[in-house]
PDB file of N, CA and C in Angstrom:
ATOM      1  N   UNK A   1      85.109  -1.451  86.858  1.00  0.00           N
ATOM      2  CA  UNK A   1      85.836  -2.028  87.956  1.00  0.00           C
ATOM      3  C   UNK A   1      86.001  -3.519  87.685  1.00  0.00           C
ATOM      4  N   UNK A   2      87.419  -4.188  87.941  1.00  0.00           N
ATOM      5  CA  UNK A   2      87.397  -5.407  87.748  1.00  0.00           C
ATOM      6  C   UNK A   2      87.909  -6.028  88.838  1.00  0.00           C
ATOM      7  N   UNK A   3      87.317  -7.437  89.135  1.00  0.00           N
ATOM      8  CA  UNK A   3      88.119  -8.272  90.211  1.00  0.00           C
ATOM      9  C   UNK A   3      89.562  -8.975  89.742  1.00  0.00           C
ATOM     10  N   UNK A   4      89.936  -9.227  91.225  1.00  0.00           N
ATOM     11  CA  UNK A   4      91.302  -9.899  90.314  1.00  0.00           C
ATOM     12  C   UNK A   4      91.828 -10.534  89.417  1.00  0.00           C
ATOM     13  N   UNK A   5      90.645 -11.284  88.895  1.00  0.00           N
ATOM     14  CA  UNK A   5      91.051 -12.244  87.861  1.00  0.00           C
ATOM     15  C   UNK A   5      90.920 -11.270  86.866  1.00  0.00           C
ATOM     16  N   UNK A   6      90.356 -10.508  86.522  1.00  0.00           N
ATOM     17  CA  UNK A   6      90.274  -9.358  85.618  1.00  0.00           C
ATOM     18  C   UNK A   6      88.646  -9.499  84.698  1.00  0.00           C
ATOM     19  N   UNK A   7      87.717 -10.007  85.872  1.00  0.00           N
ATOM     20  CA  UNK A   7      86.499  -9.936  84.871  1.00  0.00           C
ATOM     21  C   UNK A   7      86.014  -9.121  85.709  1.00  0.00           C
ATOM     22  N   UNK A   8      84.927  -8.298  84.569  1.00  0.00           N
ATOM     23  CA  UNK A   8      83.787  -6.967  85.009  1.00  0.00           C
ATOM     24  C   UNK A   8      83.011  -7.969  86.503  1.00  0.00           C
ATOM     25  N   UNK A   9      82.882  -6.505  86.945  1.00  0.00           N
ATOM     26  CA  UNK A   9      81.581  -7.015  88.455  1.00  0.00           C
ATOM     27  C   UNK A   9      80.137  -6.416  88.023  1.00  0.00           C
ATOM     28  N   UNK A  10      79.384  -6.736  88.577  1.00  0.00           N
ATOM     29  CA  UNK A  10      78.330  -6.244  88.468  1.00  0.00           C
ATOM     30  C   UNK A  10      78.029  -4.968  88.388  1.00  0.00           C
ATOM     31  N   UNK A  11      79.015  -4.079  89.579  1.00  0.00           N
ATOM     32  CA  UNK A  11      78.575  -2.725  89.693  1.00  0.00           C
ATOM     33  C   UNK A  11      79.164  -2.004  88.588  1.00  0.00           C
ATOM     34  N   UNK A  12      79.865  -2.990  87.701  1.00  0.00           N
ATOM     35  CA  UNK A  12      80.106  -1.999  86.061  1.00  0.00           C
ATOM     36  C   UNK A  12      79.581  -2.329  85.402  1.00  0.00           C
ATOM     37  N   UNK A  13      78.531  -3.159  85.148  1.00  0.00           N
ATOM     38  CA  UNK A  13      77.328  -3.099  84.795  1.00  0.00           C
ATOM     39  C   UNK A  13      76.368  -1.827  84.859  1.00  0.00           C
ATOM     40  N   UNK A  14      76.544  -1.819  86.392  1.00  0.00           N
ATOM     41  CA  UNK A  14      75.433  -0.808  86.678  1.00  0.00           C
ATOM     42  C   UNK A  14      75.829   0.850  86.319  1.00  0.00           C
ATOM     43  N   UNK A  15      76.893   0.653  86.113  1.00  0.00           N
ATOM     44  CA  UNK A  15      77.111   2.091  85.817  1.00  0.00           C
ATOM     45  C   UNK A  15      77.511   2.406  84.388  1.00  0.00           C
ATOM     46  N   UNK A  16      76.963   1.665  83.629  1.00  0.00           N
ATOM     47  CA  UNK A  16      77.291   1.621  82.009  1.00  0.00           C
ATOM     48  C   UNK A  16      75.580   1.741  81.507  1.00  0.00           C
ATOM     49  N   UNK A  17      74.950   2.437  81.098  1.00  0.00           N
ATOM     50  CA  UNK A  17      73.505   2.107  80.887  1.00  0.00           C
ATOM     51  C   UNK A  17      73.541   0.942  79.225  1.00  0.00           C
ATOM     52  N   UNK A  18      74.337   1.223  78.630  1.00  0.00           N
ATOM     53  CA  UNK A  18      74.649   0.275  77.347  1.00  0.00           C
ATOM     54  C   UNK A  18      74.536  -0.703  77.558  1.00  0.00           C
ATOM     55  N   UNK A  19      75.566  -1.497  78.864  1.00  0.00           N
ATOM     56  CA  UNK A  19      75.238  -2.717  78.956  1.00  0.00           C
ATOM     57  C   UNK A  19      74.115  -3.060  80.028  1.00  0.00           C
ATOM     58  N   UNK A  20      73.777  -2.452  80.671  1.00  0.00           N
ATOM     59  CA  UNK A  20      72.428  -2.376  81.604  1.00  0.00           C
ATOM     60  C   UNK A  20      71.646  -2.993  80.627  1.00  0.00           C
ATOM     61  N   UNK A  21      71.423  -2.164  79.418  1.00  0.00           N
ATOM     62  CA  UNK A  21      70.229  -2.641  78.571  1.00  0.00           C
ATOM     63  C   UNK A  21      70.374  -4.116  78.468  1.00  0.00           C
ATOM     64  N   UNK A  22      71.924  -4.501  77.971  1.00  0.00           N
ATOM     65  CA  UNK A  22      71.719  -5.713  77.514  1.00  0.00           C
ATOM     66  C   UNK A  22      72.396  -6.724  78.365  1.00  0.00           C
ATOM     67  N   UNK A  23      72.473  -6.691  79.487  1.00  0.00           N
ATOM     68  CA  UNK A  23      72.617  -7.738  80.618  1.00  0.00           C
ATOM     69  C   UNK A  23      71.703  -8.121  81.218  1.00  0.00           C
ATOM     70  N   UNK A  24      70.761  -7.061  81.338  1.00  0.00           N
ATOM     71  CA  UNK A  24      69.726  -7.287  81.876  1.00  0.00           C
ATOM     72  C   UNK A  24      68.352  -8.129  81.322  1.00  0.00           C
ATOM     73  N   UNK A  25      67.816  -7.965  80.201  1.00  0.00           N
ATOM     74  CA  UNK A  25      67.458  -8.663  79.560  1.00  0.00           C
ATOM     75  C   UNK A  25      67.832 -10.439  79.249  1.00  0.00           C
ATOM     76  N   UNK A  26      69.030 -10.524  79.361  1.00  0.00           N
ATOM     77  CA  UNK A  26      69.657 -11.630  78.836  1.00  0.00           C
ATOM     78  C   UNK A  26      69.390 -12.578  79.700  1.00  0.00           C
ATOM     79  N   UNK A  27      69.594 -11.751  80.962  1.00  0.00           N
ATOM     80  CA  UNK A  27      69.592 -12.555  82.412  1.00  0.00           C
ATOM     81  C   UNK A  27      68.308 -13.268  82.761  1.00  0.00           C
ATOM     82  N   UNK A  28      67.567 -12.546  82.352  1.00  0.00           N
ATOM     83  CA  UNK A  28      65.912 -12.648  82.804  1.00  0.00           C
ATOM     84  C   UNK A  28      65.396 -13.889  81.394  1.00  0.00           C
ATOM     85  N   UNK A  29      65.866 -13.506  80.451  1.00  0.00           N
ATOM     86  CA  UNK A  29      66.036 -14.740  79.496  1.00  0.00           C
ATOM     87  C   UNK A  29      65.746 -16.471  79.810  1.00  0.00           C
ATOM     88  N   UNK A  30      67.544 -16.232  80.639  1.00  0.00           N
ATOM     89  CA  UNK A  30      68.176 -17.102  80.905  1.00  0.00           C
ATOM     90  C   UNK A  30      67.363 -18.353  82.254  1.00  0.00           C
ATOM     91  N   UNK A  31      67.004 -16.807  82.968  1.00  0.00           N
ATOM     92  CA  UNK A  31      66.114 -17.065  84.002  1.00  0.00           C
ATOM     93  C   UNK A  31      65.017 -17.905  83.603  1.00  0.00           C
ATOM     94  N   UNK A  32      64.736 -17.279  82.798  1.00  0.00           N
ATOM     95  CA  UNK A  32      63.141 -17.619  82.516  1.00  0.00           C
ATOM     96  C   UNK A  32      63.243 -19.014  82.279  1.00  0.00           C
ATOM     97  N   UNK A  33      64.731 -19.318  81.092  1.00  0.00           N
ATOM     98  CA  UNK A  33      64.185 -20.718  80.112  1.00  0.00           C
ATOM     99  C   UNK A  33      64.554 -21.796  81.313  1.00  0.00           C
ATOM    100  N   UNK A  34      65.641 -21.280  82.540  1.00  0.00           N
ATOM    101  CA  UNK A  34      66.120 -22.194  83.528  1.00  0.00           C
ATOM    102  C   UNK A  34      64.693 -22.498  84.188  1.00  0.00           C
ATOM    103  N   UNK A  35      63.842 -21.960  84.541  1.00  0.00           N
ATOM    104  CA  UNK A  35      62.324 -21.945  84.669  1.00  0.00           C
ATOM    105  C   UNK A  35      61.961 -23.343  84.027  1.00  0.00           C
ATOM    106  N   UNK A  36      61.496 -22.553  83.016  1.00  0.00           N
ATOM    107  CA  UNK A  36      60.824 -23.364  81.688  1.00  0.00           C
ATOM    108  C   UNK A  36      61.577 -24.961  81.913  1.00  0.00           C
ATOM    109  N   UNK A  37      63.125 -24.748  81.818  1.00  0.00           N
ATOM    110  CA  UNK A  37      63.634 -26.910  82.112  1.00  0.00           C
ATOM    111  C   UNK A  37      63.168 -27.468  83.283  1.00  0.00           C
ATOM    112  N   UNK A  38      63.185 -26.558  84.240  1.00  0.00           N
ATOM    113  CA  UNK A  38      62.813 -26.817  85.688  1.00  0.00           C
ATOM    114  C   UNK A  38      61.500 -27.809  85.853  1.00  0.00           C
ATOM    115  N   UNK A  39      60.578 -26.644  85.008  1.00  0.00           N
ATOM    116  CA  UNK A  39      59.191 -27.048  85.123  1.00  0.00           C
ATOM    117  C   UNK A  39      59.057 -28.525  84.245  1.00  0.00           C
ATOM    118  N   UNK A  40      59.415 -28.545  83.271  1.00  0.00           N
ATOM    119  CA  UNK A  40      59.410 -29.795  82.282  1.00  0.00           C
ATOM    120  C   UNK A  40      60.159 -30.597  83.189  1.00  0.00           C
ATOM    121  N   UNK A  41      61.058 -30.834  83.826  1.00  0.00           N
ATOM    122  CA  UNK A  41      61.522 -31.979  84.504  1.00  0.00           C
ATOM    123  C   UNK A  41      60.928 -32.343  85.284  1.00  0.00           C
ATOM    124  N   UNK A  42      60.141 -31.524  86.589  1.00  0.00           N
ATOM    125  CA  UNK A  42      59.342 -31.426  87.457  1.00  0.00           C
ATOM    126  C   UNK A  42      58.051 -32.337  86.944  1.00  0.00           C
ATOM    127  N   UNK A  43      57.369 -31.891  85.672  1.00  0.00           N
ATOM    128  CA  UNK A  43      56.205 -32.519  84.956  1.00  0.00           C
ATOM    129  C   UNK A  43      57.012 -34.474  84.435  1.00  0.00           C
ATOM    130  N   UNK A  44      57.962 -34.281  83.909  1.00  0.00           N
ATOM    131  CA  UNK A  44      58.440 -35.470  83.588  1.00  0.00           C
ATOM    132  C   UNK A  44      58.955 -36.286  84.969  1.00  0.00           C
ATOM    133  N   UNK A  45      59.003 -36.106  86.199  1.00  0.00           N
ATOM    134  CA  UNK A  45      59.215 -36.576  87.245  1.00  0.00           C
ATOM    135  C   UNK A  45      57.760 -37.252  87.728  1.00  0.00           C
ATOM    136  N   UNK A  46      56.742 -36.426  87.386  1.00  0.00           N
ATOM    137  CA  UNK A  46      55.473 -36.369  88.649  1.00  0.00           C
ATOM    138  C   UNK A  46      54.778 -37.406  87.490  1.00  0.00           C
ATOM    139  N   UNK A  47      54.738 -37.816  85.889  1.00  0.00           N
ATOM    140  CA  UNK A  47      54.926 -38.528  84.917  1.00  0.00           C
ATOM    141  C   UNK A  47      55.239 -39.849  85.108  1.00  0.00           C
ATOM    142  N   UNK A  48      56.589 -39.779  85.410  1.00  0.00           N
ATOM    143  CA  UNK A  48      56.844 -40.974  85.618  1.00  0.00           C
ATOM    144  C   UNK A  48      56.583 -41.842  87.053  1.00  0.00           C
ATOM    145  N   UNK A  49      55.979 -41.054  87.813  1.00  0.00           N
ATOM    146  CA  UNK A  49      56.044 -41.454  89.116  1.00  0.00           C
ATOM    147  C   UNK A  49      54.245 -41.939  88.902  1.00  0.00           C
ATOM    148  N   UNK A  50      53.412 -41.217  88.206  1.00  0.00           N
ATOM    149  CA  UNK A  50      52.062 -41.678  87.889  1.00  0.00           C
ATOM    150  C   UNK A  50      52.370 -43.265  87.166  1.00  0.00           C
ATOM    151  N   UNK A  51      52.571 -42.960  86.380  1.00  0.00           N
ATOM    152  CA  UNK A  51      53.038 -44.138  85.804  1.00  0.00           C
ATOM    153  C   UNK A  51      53.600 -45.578  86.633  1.00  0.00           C
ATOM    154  N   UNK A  52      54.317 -45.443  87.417  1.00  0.00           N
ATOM    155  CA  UNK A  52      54.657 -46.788  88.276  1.00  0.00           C
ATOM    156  C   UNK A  52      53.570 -46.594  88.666  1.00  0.00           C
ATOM    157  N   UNK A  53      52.893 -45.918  89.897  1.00  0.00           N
ATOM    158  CA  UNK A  53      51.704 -46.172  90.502  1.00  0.00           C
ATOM    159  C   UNK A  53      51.078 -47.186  89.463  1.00  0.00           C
ATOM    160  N   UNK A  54      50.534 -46.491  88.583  1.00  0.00           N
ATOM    161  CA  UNK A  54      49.641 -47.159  87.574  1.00  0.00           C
ATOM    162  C   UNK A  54      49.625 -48.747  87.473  1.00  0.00           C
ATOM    163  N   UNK A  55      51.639 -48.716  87.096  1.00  0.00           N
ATOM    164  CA  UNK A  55      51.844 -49.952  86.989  1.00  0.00           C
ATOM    165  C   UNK A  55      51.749 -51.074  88.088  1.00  0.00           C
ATOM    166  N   UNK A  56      52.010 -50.717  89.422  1.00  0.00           N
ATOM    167  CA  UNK A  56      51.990 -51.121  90.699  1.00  0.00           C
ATOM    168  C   UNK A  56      49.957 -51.590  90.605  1.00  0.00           C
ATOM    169  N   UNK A  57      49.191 -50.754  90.347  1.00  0.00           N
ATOM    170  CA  UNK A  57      48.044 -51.426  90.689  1.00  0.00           C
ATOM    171  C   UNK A  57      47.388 -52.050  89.262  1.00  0.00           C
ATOM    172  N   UNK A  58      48.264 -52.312  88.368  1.00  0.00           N
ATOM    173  CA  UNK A  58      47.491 -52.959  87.434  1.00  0.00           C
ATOM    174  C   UNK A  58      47.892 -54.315  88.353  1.00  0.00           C
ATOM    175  N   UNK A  59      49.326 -54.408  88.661  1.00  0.00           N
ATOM    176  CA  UNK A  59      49.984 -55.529  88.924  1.00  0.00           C
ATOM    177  C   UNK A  59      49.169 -56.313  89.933  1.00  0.00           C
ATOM    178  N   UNK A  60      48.407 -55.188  91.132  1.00  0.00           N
ATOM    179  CA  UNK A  60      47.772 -55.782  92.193  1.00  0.00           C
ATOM    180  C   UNK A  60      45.963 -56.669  91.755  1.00  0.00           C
ATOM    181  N   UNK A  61      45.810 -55.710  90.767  1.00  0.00           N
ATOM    182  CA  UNK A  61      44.247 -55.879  90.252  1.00  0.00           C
ATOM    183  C   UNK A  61      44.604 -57.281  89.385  1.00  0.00           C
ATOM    184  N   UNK A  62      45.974 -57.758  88.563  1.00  0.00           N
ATOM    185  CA  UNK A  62      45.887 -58.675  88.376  1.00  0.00           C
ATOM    186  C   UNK A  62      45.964 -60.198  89.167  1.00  0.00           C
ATOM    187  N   UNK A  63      46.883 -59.646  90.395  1.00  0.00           N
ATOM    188  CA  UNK A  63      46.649 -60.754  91.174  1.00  0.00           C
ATOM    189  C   UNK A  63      45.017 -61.073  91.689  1.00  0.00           C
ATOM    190  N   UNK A  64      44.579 -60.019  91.929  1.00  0.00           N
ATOM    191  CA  UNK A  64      43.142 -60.053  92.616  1.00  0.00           C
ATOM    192  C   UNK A  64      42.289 -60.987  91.643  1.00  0.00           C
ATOM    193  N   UNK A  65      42.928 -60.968  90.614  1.00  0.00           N
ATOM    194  CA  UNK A  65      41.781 -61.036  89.486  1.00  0.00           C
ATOM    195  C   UNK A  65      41.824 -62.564  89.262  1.00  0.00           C
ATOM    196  N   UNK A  66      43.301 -63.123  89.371  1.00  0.00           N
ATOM    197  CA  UNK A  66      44.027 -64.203  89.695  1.00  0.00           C
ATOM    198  C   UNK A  66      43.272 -65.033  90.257  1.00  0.00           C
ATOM    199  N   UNK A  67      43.239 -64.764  91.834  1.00  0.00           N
ATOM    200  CA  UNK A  67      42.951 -65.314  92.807  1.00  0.00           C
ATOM    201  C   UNK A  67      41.363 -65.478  92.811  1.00  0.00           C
ATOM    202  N   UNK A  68      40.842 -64.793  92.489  1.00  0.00           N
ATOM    203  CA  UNK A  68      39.163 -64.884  92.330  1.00  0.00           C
ATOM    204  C   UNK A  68      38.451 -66.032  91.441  1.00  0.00           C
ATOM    205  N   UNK A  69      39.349 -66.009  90.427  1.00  0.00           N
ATOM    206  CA  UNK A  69      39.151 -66.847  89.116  1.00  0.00           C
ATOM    207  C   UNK A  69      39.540 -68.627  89.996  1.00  0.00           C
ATOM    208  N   UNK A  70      40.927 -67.942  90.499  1.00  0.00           N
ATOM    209  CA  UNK A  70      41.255 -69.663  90.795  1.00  0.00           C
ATOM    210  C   UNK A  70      40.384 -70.188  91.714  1.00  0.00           C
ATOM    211  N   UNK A  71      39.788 -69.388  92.575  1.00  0.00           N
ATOM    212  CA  UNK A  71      38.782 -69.616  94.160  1.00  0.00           C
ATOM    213  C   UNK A  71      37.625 -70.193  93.422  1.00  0.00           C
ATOM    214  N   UNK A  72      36.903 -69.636  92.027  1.00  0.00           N
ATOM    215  CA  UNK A  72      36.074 -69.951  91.244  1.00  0.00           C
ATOM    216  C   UNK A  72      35.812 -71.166  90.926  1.00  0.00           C
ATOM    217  N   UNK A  73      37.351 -71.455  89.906  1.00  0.00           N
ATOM    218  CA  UNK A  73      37.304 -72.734  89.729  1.00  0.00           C
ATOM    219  C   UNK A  73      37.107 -73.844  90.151  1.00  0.00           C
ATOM    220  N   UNK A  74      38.076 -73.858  91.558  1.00  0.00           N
ATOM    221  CA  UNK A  74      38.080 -74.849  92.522  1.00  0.00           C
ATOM    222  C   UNK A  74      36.804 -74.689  93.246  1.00  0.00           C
ATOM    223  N   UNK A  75      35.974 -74.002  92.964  1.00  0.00           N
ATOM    224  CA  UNK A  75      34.242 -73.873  93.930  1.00  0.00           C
ATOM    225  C   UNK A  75      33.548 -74.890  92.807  1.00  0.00           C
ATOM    226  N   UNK A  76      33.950 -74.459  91.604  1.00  0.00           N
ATOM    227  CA  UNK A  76      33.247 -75.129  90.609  1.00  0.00           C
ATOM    228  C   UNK A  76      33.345 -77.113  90.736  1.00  0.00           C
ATOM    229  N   UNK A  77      34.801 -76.810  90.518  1.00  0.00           N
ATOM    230  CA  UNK A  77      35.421 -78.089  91.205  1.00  0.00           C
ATOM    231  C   UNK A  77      35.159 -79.423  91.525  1.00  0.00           C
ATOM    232  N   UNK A  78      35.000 -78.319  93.059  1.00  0.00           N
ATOM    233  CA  UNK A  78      34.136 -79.020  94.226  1.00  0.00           C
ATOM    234  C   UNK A  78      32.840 -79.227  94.109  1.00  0.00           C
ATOM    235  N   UNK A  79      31.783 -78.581  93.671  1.00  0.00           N
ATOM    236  CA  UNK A  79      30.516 -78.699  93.160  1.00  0.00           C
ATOM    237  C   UNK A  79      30.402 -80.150  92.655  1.00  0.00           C
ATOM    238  N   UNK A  80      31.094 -80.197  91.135  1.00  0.00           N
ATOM    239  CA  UNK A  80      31.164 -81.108  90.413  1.00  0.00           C
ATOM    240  C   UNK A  80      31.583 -82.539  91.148  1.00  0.00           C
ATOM    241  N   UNK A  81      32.543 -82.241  91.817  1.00  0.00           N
ATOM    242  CA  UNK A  81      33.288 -84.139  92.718  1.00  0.00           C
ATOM    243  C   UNK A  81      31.945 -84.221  93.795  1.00  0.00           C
ATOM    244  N   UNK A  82      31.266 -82.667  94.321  1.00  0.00           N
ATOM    245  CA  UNK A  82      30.132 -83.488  95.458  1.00  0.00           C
ATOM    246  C   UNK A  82      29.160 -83.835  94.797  1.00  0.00           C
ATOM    247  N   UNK A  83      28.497 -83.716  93.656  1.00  0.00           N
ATOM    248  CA  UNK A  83      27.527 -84.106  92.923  1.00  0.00           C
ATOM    249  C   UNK A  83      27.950 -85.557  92.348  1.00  0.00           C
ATOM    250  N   UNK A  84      28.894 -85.580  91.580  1.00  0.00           N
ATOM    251  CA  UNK A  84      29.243 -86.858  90.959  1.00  0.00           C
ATOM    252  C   UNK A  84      29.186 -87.602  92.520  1.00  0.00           C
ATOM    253  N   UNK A  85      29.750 -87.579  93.424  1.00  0.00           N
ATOM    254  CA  UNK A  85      30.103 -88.527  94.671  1.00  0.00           C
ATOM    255  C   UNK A  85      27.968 -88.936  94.869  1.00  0.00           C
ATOM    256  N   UNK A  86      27.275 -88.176  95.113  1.00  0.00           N
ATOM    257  CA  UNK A  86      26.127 -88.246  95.538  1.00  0.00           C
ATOM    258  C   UNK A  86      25.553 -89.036  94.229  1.00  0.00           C
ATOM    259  N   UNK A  87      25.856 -89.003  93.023  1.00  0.00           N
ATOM    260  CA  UNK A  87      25.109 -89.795  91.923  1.00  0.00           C
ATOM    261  C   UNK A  87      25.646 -90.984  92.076  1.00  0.00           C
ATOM    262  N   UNK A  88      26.707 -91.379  92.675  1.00  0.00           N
ATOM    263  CA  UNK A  88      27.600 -93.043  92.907  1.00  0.00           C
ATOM    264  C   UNK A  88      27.077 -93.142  93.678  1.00  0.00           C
ATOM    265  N   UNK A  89      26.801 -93.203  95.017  1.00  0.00           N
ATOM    266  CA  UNK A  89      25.858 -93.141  96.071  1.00  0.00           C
ATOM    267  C   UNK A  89      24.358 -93.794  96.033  1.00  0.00           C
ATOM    268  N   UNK A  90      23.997 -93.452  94.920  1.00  0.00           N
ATOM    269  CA  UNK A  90      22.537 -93.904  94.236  1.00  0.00           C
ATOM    270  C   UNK A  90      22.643 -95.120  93.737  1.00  0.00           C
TER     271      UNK A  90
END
């Protein structure tokens, strides 16, 4: 049986066991490997999305790391100008 445009339908498929064998198979194939890209994109999505995270908190741990160091310094700093001030003093 054909539709208008003149390609086979399914149900002449089904009533041919010849091509039953081999439509059927092909399909499930096809299925499968559409699967198989699915999943690899899915993995290369959830990938790249680890990845910014990653990058997002290196970015934050470096400010932190930043700011600790500079708070440091300037403690150090200050140490140093109140000591020197107290040895002029003398």
């Amino acid at each position: 049986m054909k539709n208008p445009e003149g390609h086979v339908t399914s149900l002449e498929y089904l009533r041919k066991p010849s091509l039953c064998l081999l439509v059927f198979p092909l399909l499930a194939l096809v299925s499968f490997f559409r699967l198989q890209l699915t999943c690899i994109a899915l993995q290369e999505q959830d990938e790249a999305a680890r990845k910014r995270e990653r990058e997002k908190q290196d970015a934050m741990h470096k400010l932190k790391t930043t700011i600790l160091v500079s708070a440091m310094i300037i403690a150090v700093a200050g140490a140093v100008f109140a000591v020197t001030k107290k040895l002029r003093e003398r």
